[in-house]
Protein backbone atom coordinates (compact mmCIF):
# COMPACT_ATOMS: atom_id res chain seq x y z
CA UNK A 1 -25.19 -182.22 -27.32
CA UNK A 2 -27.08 -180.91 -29.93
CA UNK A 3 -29.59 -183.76 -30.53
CA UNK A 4 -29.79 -183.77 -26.50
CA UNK A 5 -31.25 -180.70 -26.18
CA UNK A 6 -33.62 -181.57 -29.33
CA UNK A 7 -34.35 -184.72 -27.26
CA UNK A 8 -35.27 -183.16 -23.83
CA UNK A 9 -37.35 -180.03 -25.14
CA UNK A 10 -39.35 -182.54 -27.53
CA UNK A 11 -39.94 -184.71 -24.66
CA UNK A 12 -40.87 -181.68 -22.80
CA UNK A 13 -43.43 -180.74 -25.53
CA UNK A 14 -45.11 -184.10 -25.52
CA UNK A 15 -45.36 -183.95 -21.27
CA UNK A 16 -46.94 -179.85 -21.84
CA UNK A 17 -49.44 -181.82 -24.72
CA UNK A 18 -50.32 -184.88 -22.47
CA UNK A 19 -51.22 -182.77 -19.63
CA UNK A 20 -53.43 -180.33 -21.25
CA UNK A 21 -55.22 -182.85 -22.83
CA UNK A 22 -55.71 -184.46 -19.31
CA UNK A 23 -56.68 -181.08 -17.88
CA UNK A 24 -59.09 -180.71 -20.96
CA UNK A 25 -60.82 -184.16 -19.65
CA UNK A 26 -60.79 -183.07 -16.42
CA UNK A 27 -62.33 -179.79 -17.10
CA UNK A 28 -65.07 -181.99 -19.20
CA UNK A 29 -65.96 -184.11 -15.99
CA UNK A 30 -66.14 -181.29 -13.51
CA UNK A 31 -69.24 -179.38 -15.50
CA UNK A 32 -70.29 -183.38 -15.73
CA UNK A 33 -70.32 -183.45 -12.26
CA UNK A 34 -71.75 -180.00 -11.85
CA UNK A 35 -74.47 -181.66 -13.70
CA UNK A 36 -75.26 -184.79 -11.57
CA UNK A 37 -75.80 -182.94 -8.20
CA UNK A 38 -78.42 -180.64 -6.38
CA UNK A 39 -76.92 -178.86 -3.66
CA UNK A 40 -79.15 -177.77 -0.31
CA UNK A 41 -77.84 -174.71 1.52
CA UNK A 42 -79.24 -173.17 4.82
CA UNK A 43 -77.79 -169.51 4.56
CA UNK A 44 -78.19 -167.53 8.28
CA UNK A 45 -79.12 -164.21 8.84
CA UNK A 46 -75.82 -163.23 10.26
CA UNK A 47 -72.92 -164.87 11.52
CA UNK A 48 -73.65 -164.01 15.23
CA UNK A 49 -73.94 -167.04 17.55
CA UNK A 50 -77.68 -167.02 17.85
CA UNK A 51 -78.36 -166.54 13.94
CA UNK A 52 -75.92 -169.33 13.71
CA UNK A 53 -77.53 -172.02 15.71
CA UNK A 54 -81.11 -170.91 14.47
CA UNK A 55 -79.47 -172.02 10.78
CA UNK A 56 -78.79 -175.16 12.38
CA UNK A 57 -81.78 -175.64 13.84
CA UNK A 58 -83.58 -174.65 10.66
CA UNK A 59 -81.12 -177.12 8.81
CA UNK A 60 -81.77 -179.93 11.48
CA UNK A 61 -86.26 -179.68 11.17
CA UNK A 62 -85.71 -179.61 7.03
CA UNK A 63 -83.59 -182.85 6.79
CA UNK A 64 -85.62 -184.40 9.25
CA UNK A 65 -88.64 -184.07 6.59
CA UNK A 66 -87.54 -184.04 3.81
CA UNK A 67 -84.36 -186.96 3.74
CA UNK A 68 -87.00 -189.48 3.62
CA UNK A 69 -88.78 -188.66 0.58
CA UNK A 70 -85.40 -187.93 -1.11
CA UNK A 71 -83.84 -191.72 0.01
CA UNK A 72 -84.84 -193.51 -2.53
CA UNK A 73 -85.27 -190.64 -5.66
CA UNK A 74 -83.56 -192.71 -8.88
CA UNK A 75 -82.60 -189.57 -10.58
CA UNK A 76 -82.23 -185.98 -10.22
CA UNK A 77 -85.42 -184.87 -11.87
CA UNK A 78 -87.26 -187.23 -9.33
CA UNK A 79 -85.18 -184.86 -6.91
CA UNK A 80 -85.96 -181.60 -8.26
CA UNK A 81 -89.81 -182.76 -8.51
CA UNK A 82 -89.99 -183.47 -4.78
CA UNK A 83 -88.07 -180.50 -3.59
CA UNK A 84 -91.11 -178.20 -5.92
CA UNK A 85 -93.75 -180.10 -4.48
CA UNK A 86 -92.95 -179.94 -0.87
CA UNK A 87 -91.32 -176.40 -0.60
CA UNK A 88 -94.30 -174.39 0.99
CA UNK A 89 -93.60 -177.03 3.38
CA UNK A 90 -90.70 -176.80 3.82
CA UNK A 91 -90.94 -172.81 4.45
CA UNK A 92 -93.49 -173.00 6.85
CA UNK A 93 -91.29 -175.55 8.48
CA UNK A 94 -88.73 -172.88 8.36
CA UNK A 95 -90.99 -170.19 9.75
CA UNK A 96 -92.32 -172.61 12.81
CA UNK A 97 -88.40 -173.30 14.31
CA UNK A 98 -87.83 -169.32 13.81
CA UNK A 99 -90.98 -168.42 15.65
CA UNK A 100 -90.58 -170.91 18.23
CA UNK A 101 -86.90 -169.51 19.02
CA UNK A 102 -88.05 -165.94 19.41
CA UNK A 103 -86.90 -164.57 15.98
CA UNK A 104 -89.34 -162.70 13.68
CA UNK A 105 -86.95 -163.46 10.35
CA UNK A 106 -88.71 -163.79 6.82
CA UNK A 107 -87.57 -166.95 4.89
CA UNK A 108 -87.08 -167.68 1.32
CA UNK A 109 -86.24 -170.25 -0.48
CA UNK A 110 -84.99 -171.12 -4.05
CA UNK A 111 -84.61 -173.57 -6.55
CA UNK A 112 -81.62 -172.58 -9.39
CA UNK A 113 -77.61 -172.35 -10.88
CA UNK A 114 -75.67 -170.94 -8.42
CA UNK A 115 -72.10 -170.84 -8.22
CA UNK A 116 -69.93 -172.20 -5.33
CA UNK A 117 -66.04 -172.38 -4.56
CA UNK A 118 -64.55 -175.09 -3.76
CA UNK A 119 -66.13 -176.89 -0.69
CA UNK A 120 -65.54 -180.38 1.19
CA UNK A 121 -68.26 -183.20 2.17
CA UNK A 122 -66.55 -185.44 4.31
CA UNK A 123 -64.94 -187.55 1.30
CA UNK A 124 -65.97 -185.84 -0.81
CA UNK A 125 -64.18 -182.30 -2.57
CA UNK A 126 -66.54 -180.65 -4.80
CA UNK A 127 -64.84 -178.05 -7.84
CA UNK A 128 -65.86 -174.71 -8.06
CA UNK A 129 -68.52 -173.74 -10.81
CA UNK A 130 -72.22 -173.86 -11.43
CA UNK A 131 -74.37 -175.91 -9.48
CA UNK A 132 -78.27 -176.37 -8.98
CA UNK A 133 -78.82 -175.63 -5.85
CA UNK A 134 -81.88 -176.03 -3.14
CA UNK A 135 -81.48 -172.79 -0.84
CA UNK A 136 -83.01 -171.58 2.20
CA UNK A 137 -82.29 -167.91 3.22
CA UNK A 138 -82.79 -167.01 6.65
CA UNK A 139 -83.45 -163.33 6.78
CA UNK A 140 -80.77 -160.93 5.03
CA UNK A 141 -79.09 -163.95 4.32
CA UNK A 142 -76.03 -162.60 5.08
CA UNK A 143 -74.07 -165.42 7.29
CA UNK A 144 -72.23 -168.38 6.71
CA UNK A 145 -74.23 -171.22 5.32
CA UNK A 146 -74.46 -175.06 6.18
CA UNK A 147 -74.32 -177.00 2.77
CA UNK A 148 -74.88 -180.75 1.71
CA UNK A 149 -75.95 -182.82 -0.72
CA UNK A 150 -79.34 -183.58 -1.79
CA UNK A 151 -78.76 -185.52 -4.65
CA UNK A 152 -77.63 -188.27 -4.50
CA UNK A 153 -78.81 -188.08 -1.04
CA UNK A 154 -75.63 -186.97 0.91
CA UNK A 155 -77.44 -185.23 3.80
CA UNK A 156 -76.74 -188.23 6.23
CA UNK A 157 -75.16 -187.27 9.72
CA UNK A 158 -73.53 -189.00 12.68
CA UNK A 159 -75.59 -186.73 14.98
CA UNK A 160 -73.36 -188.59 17.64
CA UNK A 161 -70.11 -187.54 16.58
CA UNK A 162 -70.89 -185.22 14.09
CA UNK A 163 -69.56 -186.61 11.56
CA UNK A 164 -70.51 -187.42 7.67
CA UNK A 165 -71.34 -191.06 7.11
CA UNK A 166 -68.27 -192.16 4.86
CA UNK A 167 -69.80 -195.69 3.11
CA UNK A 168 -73.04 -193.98 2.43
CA UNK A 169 -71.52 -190.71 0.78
CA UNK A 170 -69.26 -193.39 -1.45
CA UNK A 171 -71.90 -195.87 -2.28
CA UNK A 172 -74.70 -193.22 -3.40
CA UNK A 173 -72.12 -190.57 -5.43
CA UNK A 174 -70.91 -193.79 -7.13
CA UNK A 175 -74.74 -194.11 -8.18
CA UNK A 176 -74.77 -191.15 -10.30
CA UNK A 177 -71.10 -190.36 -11.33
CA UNK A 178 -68.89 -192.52 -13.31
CA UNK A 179 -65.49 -194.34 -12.06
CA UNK A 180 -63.42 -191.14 -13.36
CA UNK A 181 -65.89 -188.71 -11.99
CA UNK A 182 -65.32 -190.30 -8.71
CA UNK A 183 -62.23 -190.45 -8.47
CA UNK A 184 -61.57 -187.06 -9.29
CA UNK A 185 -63.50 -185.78 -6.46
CA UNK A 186 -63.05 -188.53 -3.86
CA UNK A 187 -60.14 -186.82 -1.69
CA UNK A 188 -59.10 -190.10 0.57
CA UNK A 189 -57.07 -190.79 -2.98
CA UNK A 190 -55.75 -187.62 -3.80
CA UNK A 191 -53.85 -185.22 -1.27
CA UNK A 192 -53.96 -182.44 -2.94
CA UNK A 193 -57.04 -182.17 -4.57
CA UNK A 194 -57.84 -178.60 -3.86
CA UNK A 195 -54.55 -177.58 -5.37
CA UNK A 196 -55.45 -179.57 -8.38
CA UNK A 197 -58.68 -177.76 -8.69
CA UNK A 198 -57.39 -174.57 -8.46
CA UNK A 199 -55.13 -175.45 -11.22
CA UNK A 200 -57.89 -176.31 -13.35
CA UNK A 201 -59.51 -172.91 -12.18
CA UNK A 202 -56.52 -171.12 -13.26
CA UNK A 203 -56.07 -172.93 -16.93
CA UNK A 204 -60.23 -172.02 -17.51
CA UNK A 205 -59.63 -168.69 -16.63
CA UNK A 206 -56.63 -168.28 -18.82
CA UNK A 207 -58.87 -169.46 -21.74
């Protein structure tokens, strides 16, 4: 009975080992990942109904210029460089569909690390932590926010069904993150994904 026990808690050990060396790995390819992507977020003024739809309006006039010249960017300082160069654009842009609506709201915009929660692209489940991040604040800035991905070039909508073009979000994240990468934030595979993350938010925290 004796060398049972011995047995069970040694192969309990190795199990505790394995999986903190996985979570290790996994905590690795999240700040990877973190490092492969530039968010774009529209943040509203408020989270009334007509700040709301002016975001989306805002959001709709921004992708419409500025998708194209991010299509075919090879890498994320091609990215970054575009996003600098057209920005006063992209603000007066902005400023035009706020105007035009009846709204008198100032508009910034910024180019840096923020950090997120946990937040879902179609396929797609993205960890919490540090990301760059392309923002637009409407006003205060104080609403609810649309979000996608600007590199790799995520921002691709059904405008018909509103929905987020599957294929294309697979084919370009697989351009910039590796098969493990993938896989760990590709959430067709894995159920519970979000659990999993908070898990590895927990085991960071405890460290």
């Amino acid at each position: 009975m004796k060398k049972v026990i011995i047995f069970i808690l040694c192969v309990f050990m190795g199990m505790m080992v394995i999986n903190n060396v996985k979570a290790q790995d996994e905590m690795i390819m999240e700040k990877n990942i973190q490092d492969k992507l530039i968010r774009f977020h529209v943040i509203a003024n408020t989270d009334t109904k007509e700040d709301q739809n002016l975001k989306l309006k805002v959001k709709d006039e921004v992708i419409k210029y500025i998708q194209p010249k991010l299509e075919n960017c090879k890498s994320i300082n091609e990215s970054r460089e575009v996003l600098k160069k057209n920005d006063s654009k992209i603000i007066k842009i902005a400023e035009n569909i706020i105007k035009q609506e009846g709204f008198d709201y100032d508009v910034k915009s910024s180019l840096s690390k923020e950090n997120f929660p946990i937040k879902t692209y179609g396929n797609i489940t993205l960890p919490a932590g540090e990301y760059e991040a392309y923002r637009i604040i409407i006003g205060n800035g104080k609403g609810h926010n649309w979000w996608c991905v600007m590199f790799p070039p995520l921002c691709f909508v059904d405008i018909t069904r509103g929905e987020v073009s599957y294929n294309k979000t697979e084919s370009e994240m697989k351009k910039v993150l590796s098969k493990d990468e993938y896989n760990l934030v590709d959430n067709t595979c894995k159920e519970e994904i979000k659990l999993k993350f908070k898990l590895l938010d927990i085991i960071r925290s405890l460290r």
